[in-house]
Each structure stands twice: as C-alpha cells, then as structure tokens.
PDB file of N, CA and C in Angstrom:
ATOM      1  N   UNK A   1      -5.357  -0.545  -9.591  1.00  0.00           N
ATOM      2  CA  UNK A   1      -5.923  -0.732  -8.272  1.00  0.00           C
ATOM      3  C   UNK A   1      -7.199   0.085  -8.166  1.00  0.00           C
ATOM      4  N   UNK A   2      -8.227  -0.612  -7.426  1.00  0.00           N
ATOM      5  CA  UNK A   2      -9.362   0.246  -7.418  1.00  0.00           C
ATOM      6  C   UNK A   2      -9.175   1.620  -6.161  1.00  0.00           C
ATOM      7  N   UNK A   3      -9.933   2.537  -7.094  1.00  0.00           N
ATOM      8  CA  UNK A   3      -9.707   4.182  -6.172  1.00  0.00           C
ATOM      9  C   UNK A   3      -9.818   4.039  -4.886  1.00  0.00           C
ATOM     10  N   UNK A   4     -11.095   3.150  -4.136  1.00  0.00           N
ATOM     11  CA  UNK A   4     -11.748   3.234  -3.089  1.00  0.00           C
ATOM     12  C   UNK A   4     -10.424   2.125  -2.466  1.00  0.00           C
ATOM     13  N   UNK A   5      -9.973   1.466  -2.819  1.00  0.00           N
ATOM     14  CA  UNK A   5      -9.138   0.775  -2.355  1.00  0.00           C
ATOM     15  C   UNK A   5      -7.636   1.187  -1.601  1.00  0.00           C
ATOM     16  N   UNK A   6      -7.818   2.006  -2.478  1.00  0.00           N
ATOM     17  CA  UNK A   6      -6.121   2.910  -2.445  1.00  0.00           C
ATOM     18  C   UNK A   6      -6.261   4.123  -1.786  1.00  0.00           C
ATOM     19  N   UNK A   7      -7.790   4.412  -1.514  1.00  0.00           N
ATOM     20  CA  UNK A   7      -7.849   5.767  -0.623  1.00  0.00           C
ATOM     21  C   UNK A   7      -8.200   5.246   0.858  1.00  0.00           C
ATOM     22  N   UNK A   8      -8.218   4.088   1.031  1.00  0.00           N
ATOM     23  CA  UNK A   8      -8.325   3.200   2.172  1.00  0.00           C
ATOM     24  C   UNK A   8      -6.976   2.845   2.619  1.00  0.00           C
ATOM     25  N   UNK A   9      -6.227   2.542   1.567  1.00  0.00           N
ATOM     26  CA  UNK A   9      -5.075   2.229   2.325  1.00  0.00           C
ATOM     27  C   UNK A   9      -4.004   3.436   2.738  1.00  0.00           C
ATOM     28  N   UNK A  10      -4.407   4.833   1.929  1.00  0.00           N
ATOM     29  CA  UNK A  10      -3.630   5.906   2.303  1.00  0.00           C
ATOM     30  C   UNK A  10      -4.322   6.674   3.695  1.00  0.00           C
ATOM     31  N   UNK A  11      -5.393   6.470   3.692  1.00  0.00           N
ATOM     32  CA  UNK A  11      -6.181   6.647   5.031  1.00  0.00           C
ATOM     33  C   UNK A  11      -5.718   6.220   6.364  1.00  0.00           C
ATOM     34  N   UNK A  12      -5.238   4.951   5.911  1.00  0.00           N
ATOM     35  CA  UNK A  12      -5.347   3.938   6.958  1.00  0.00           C
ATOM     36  C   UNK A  12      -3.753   4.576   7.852  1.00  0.00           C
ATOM     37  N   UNK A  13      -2.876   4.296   6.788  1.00  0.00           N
ATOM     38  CA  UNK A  13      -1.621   4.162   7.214  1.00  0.00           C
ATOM     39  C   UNK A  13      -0.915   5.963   7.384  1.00  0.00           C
ATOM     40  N   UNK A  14      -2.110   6.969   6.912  1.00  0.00           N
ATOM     41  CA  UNK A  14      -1.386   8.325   7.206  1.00  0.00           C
ATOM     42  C   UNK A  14      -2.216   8.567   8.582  1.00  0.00           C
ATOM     43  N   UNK A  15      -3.219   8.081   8.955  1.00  0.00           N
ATOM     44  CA  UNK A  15      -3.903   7.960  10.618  1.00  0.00           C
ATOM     45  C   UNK A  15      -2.731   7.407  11.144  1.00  0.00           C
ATOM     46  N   UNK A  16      -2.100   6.050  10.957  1.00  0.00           N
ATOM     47  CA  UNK A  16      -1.806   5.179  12.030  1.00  0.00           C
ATOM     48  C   UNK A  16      -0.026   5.406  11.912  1.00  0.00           C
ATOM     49  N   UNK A  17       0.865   5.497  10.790  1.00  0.00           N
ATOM     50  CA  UNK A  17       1.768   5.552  10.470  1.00  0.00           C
ATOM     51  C   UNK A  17       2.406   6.921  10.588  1.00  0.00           C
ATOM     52  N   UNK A  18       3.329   7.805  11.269  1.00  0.00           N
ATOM     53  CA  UNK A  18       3.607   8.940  11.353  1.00  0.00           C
ATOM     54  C   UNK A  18       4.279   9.473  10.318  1.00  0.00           C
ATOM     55  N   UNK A  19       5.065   9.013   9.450  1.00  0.00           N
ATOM     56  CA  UNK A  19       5.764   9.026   8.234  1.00  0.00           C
ATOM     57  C   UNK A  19       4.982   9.433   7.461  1.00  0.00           C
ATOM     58  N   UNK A  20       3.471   8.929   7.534  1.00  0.00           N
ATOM     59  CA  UNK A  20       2.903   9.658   6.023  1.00  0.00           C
ATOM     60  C   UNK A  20       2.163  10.979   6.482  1.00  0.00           C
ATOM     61  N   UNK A  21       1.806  11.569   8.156  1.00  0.00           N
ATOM     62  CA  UNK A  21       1.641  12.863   8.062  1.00  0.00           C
ATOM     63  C   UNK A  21       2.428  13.734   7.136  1.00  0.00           C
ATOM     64  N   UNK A  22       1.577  14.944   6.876  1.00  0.00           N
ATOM     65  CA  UNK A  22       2.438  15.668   6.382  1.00  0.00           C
ATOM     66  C   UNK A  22       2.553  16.804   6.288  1.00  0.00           C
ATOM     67  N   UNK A  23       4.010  17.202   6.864  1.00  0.00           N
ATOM     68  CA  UNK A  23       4.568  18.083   7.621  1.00  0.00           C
ATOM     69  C   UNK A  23       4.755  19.280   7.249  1.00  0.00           C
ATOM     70  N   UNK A  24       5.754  20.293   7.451  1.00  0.00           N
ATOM     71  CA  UNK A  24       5.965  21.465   7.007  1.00  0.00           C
ATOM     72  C   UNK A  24       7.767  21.195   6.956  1.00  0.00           C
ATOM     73  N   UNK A  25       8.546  21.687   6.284  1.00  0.00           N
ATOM     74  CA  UNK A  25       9.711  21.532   6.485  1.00  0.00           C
ATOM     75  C   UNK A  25      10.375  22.675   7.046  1.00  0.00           C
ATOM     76  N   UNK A  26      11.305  22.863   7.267  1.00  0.00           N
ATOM     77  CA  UNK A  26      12.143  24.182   7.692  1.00  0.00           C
ATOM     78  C   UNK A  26      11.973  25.434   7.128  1.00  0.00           C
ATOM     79  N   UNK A  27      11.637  25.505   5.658  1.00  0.00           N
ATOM     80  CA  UNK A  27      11.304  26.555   5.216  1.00  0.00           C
ATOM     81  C   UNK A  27      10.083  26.892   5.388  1.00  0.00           C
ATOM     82  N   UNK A  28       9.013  26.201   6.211  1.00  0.00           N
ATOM     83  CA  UNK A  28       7.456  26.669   6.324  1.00  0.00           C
ATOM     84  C   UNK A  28       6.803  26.047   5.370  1.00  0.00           C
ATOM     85  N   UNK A  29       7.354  25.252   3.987  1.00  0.00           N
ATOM     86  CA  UNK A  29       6.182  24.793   2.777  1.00  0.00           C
ATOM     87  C   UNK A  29       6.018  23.345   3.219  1.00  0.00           C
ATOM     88  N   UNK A  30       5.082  22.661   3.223  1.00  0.00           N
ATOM     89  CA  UNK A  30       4.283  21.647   2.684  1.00  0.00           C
ATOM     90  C   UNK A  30       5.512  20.394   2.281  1.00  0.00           C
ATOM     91  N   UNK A  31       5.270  19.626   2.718  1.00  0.00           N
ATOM     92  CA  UNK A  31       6.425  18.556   2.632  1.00  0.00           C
ATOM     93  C   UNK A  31       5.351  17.460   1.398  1.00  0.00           C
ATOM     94  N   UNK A  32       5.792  16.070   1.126  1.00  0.00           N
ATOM     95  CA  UNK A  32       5.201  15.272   0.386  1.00  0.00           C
ATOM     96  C   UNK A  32       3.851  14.866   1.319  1.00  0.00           C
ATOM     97  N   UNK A  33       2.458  14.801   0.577  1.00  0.00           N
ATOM     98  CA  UNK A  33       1.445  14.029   0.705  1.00  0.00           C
ATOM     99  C   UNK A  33       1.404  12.819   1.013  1.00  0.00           C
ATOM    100  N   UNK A  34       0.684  12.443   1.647  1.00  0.00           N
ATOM    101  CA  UNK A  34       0.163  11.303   1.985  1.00  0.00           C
ATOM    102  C   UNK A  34       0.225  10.049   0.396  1.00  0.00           C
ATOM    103  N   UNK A  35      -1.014  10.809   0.173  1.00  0.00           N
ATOM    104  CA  UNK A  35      -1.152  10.374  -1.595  1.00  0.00           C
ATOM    105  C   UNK A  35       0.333   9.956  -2.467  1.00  0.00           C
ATOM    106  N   UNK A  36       1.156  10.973  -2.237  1.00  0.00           N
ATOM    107  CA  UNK A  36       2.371  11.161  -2.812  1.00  0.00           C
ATOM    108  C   UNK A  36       3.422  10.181  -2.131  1.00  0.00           C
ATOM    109  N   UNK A  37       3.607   9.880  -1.156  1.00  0.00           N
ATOM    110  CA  UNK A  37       3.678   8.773  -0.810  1.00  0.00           C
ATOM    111  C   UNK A  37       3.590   7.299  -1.304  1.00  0.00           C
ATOM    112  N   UNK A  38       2.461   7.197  -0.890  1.00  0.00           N
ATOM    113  CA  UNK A  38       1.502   5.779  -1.104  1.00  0.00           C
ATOM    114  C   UNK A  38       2.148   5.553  -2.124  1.00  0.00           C
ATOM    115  N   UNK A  39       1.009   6.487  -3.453  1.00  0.00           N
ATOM    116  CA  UNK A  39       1.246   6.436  -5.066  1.00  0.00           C
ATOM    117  C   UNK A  39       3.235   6.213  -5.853  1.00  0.00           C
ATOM    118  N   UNK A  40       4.092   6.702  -4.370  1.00  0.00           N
ATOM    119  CA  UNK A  40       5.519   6.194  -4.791  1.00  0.00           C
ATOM    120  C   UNK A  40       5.576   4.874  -4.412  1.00  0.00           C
ATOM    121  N   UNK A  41       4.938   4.157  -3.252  1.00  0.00           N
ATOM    122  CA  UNK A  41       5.182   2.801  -2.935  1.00  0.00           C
ATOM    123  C   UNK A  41       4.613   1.911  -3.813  1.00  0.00           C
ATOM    124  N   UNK A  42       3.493   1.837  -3.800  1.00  0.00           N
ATOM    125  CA  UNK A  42       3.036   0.723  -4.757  1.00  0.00           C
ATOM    126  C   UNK A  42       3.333   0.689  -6.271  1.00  0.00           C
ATOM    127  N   UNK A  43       3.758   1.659  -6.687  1.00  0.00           N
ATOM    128  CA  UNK A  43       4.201   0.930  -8.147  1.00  0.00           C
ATOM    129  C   UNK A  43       5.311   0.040  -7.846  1.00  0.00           C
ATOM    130  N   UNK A  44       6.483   0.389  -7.066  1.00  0.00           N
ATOM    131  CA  UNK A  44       7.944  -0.134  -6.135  1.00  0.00           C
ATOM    132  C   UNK A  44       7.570  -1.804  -6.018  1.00  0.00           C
ATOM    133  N   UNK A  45       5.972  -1.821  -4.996  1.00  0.00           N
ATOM    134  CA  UNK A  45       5.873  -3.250  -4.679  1.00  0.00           C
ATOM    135  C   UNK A  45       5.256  -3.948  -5.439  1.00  0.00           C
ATOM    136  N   UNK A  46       4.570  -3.418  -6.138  1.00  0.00           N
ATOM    137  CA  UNK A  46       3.601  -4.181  -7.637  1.00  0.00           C
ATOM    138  C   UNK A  46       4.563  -4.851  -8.850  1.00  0.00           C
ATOM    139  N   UNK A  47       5.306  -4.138  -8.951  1.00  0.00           N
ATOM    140  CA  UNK A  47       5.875  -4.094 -10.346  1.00  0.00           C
ATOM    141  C   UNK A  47       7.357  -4.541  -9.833  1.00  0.00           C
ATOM    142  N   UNK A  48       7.695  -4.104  -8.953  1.00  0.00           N
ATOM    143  CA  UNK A  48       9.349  -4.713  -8.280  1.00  0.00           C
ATOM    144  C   UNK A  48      10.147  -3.821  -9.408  1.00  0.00           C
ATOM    145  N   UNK A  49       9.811  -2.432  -9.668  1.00  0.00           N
ATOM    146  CA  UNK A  49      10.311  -1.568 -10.560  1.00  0.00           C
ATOM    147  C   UNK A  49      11.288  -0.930  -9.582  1.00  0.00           C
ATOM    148  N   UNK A  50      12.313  -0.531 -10.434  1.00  0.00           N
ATOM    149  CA  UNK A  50      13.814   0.489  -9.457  1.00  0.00           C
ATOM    150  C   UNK A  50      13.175   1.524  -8.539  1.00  0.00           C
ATOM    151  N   UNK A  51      13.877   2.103  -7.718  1.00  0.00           N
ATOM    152  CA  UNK A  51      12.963   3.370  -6.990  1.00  0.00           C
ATOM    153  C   UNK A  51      13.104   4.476  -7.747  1.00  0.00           C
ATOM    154  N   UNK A  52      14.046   4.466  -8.525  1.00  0.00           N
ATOM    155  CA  UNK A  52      14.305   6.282  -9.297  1.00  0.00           C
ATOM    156  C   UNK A  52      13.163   6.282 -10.178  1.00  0.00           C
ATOM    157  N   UNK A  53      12.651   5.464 -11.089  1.00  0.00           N
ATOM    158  CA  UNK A  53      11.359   5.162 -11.620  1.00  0.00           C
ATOM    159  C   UNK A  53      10.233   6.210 -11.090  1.00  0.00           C
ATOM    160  N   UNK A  54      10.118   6.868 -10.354  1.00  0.00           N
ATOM    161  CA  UNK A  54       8.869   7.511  -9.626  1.00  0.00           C
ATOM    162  C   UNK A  54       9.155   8.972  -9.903  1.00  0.00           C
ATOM    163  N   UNK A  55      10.624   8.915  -9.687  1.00  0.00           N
ATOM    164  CA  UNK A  55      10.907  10.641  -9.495  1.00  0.00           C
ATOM    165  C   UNK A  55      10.506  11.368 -10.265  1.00  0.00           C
ATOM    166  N   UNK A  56      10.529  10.761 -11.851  1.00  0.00           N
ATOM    167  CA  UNK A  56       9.736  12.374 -12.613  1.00  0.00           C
ATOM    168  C   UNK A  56       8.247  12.211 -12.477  1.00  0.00           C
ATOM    169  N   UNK A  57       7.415  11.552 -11.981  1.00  0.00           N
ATOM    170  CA  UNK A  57       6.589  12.129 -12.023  1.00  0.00           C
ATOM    171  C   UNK A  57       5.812  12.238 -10.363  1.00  0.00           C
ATOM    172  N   UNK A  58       6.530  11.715  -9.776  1.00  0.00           N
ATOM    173  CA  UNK A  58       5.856  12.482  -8.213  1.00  0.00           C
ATOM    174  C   UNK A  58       6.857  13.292  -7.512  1.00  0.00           C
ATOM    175  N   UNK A  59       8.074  13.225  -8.442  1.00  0.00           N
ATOM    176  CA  UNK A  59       8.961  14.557  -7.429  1.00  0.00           C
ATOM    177  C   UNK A  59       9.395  14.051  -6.029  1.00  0.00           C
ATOM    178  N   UNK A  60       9.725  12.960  -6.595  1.00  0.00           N
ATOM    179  CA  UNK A  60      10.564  12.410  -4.847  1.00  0.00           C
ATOM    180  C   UNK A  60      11.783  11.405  -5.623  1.00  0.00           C
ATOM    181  N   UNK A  61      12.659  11.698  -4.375  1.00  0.00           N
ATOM    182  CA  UNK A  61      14.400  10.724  -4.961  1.00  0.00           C
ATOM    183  C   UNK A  61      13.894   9.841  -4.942  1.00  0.00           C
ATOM    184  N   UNK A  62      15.403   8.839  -4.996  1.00  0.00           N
ATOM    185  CA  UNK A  62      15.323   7.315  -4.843  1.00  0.00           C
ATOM    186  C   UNK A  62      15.171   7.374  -3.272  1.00  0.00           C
ATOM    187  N   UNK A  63      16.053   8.041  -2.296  1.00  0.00           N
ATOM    188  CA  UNK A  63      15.654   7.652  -1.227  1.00  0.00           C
ATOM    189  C   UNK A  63      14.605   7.521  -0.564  1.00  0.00           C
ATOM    190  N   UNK A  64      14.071   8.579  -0.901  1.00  0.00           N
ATOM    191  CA  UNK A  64      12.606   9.036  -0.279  1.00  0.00           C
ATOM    192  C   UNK A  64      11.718   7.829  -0.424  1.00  0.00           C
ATOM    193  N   UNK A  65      11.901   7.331  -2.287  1.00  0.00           N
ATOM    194  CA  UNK A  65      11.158   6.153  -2.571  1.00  0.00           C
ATOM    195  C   UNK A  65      11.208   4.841  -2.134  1.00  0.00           C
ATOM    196  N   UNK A  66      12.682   4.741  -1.467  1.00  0.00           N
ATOM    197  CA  UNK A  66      12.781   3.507  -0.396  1.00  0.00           C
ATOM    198  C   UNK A  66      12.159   3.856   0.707  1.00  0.00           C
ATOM    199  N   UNK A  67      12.235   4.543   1.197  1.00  0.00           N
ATOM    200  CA  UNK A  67      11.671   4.855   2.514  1.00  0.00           C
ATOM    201  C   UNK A  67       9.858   4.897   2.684  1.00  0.00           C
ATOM    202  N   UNK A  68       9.506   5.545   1.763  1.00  0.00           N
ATOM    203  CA  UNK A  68       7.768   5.154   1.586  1.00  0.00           C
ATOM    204  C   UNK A  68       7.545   4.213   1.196  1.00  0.00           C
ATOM    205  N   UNK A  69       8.306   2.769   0.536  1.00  0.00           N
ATOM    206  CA  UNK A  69       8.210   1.776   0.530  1.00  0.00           C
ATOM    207  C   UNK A  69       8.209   1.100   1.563  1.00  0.00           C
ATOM    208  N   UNK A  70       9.681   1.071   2.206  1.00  0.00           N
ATOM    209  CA  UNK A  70       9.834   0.658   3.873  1.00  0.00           C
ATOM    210  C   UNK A  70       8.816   0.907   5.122  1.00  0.00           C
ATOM    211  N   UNK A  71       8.037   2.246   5.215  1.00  0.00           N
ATOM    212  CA  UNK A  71       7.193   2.760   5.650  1.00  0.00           C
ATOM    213  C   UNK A  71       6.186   1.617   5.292  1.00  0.00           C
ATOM    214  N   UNK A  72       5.730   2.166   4.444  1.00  0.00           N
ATOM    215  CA  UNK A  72       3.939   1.324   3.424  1.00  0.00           C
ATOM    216  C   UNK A  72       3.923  -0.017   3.950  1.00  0.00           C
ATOM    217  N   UNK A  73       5.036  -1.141   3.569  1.00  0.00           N
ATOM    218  CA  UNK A  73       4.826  -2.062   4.000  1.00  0.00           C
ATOM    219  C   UNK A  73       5.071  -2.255   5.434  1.00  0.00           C
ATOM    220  N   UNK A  74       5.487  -1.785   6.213  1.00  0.00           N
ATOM    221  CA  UNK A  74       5.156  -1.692   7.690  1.00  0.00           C
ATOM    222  C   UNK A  74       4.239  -1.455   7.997  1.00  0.00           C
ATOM    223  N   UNK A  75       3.477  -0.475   7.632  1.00  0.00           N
ATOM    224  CA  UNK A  75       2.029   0.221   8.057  1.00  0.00           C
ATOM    225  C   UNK A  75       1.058  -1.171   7.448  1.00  0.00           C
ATOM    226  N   UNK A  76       0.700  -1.515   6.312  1.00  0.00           N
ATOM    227  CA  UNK A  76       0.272  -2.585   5.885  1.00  0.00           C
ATOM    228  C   UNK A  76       0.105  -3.488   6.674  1.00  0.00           C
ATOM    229  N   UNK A  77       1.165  -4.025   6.940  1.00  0.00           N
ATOM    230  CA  UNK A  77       1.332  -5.434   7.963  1.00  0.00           C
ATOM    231  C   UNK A  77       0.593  -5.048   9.402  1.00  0.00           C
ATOM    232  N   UNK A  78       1.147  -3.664   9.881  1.00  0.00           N
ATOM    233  CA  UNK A  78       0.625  -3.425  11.496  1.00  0.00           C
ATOM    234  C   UNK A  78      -0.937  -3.472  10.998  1.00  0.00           C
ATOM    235  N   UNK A  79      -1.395  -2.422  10.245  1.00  0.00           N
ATOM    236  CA  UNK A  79      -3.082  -2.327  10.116  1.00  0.00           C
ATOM    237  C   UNK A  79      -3.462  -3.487   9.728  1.00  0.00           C
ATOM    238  N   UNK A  80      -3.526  -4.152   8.321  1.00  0.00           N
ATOM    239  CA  UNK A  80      -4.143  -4.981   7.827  1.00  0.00           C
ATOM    240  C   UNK A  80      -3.763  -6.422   8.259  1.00  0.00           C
ATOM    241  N   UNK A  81      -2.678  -7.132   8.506  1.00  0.00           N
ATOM    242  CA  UNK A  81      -1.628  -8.063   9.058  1.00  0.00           C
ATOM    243  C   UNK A  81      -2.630  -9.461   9.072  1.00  0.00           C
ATOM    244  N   UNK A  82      -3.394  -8.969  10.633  1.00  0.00           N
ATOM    245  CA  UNK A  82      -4.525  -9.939  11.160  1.00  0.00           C
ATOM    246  C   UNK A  82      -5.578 -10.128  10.242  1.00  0.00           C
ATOM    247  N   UNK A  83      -6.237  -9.381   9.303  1.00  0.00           N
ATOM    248  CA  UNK A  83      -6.994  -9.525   8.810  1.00  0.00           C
ATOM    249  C   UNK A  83      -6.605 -10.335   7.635  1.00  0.00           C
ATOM    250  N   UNK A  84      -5.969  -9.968   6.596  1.00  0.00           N
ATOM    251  CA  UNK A  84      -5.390 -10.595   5.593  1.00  0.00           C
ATOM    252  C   UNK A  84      -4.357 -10.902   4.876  1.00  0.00           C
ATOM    253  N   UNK A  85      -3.048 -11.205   6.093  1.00  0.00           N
ATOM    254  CA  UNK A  85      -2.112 -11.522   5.748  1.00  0.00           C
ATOM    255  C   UNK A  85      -1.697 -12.986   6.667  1.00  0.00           C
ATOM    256  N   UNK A  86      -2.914 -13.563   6.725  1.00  0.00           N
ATOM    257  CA  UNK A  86      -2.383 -14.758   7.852  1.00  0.00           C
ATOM    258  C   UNK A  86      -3.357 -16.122   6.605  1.00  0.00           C
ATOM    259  N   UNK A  87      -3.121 -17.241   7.042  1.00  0.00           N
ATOM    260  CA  UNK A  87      -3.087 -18.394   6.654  1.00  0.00           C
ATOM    261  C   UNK A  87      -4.260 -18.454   6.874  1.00  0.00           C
ATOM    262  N   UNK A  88      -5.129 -19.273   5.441  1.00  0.00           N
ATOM    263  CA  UNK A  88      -6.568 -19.218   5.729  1.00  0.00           C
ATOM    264  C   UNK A  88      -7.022 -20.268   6.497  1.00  0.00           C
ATOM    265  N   UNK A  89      -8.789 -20.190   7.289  1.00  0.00           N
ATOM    266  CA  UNK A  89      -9.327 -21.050   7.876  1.00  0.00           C
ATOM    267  C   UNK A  89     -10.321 -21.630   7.354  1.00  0.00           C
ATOM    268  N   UNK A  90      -9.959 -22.563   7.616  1.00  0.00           N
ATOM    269  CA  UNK A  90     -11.326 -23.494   7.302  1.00  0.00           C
ATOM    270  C   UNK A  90     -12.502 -22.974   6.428  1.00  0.00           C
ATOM    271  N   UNK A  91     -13.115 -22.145   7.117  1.00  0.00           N
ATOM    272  CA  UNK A  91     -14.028 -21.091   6.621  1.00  0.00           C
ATOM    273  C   UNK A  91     -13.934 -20.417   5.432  1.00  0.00           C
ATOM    274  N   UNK A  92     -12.753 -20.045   5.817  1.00  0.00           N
ATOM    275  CA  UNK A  92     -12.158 -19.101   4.066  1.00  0.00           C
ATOM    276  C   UNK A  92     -11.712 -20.166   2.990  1.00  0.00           C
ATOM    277  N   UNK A  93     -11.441 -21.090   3.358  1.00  0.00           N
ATOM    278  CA  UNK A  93     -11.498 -22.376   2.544  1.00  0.00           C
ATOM    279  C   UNK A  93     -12.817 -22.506   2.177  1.00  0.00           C
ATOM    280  N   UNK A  94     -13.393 -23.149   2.668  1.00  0.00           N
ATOM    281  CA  UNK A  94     -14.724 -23.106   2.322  1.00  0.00           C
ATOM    282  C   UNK A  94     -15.838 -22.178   1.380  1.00  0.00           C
ATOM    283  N   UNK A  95     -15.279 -21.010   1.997  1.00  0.00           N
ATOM    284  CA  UNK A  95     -15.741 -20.082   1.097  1.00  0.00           C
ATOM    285  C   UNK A  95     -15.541 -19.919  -0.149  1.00  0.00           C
ATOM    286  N   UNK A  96     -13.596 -19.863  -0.355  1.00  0.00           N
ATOM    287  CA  UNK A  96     -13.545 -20.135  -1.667  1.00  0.00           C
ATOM    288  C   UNK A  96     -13.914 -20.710  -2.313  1.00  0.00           C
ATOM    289  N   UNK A  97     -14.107 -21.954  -1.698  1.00  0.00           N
ATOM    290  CA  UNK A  97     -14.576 -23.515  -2.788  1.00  0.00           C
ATOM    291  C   UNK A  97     -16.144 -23.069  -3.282  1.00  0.00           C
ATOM    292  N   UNK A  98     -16.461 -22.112  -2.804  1.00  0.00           N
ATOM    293  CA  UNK A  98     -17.999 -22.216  -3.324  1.00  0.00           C
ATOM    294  C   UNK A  98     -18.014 -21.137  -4.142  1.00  0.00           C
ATOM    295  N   UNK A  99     -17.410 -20.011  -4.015  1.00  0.00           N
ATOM    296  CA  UNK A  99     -16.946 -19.337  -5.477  1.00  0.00           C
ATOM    297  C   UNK A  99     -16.869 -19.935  -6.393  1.00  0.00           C
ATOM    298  N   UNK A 100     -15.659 -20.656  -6.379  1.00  0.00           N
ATOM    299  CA  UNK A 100     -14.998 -21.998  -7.431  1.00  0.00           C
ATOM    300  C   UNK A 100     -16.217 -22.458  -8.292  1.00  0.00           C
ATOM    301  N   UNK A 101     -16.514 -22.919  -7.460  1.00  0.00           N
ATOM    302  CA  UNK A 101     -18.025 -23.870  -7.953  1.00  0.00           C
ATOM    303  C   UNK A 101     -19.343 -22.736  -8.707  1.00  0.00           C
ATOM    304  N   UNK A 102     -19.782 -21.430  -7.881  1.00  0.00           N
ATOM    305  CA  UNK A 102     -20.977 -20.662  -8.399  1.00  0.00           C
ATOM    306  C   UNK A 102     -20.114 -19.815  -9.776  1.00  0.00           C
ATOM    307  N   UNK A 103     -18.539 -19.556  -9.789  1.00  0.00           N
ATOM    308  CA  UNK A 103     -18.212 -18.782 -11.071  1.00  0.00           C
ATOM    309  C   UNK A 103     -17.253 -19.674 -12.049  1.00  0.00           C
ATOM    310  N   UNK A 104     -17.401 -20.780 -11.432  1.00  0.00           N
ATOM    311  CA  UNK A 104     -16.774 -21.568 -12.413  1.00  0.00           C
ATOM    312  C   UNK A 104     -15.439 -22.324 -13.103  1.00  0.00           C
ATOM    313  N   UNK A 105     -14.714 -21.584 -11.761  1.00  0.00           N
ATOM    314  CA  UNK A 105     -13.301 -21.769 -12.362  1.00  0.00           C
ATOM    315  C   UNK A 105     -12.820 -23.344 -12.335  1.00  0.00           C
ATOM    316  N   UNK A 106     -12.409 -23.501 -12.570  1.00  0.00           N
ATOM    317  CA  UNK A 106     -11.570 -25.336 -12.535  1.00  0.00           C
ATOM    318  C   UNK A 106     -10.258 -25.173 -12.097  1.00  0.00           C
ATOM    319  N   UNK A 107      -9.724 -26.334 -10.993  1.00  0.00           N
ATOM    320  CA  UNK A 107      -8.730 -26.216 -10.905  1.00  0.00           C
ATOM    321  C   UNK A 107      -8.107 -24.715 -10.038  1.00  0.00           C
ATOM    322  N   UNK A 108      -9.261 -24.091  -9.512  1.00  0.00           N
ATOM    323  CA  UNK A 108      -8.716 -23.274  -8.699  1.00  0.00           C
ATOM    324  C   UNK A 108      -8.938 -24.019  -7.136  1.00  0.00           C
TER     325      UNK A 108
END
C-alpha cells in the first residue's frame, strides 16, 4: 500500500474514530498507536489472514486484532463510504472508459 495512502487512512479514522486515540492505561503507560492499529487491520482485510498472525510482530492478541479490524472497517465506511464505496456514475463510467482507451487495456 502506498505510505501517503495509509497515513491518510490512519489520520482519518484516529481524528474521527475514538478507538484509535491513544490512551494511557491504568498503569499511566501509553496504550497501542494509532499506526499500530491500522498496520494490525489491514493485513486481516487484505490477505483474509487469521488475527493471531499480527501478534509477534505488533504486540497485540487476537482480540485486540479483531477489534481494530471491526473498528477500521467502520471508520472506513463512516469517512470514506460516500466517496468510494457507492455504485459508479455515469461520469465515473465514462471516465474509466477513457483510461481504457488512452492506456490500453482491452476488455476492461
């Protein structure tokens, strides 16, 4: 995934989503990142990989890793939803077709 892409979407959804602030826990330290987060969800939704998969290397359970999954794609849908998760128009039809045509593809 591109950087600028993925620091947009951890932006987006630790502004708008309360789950990915991040907190202090009972003992006073630093709970999981934003980053740390995210970076557990999307391998989860990319790859449709198990959730324990994450734990050695970002240091979060399986639960945790359902839950920033469950989170992510909620936040996703509320922020981005309208923009690019709805049925294209005319326009965006259109548009594509002229991609198609200036890079060449066939059959797309």
């Amino acid at each position: 995934m591109n950087k600028d892409l993925f620091l947009r979407l951890v932006h987006g959804v630790s502004e708008n989503v309360p789950f990915f602030r991040q907190r202090r826990d009972a003992t006073g330290r630093f709970g999981l990142s934003p980053l740390q987060k995210c970076a557990a969800a999307i391998p989860l939704l990319a790859y449709g990989t198990a959730a324990d998969t994450v734990d050695e290397y970002l240091r979060l359970g399986e639960s945790t890793a359902l839950s920033c999954l469950h989170h992510f794609t909620d936040g996703i849908i509320q922020l981005f939803g309208d923009e690019y998760l709805r049925r294209p128009t005319p326009d965006d039809l259109q548009r594509l077709l002229e991609m198609r045509d200036k890079r060449g593809f066939p059959g797309m």
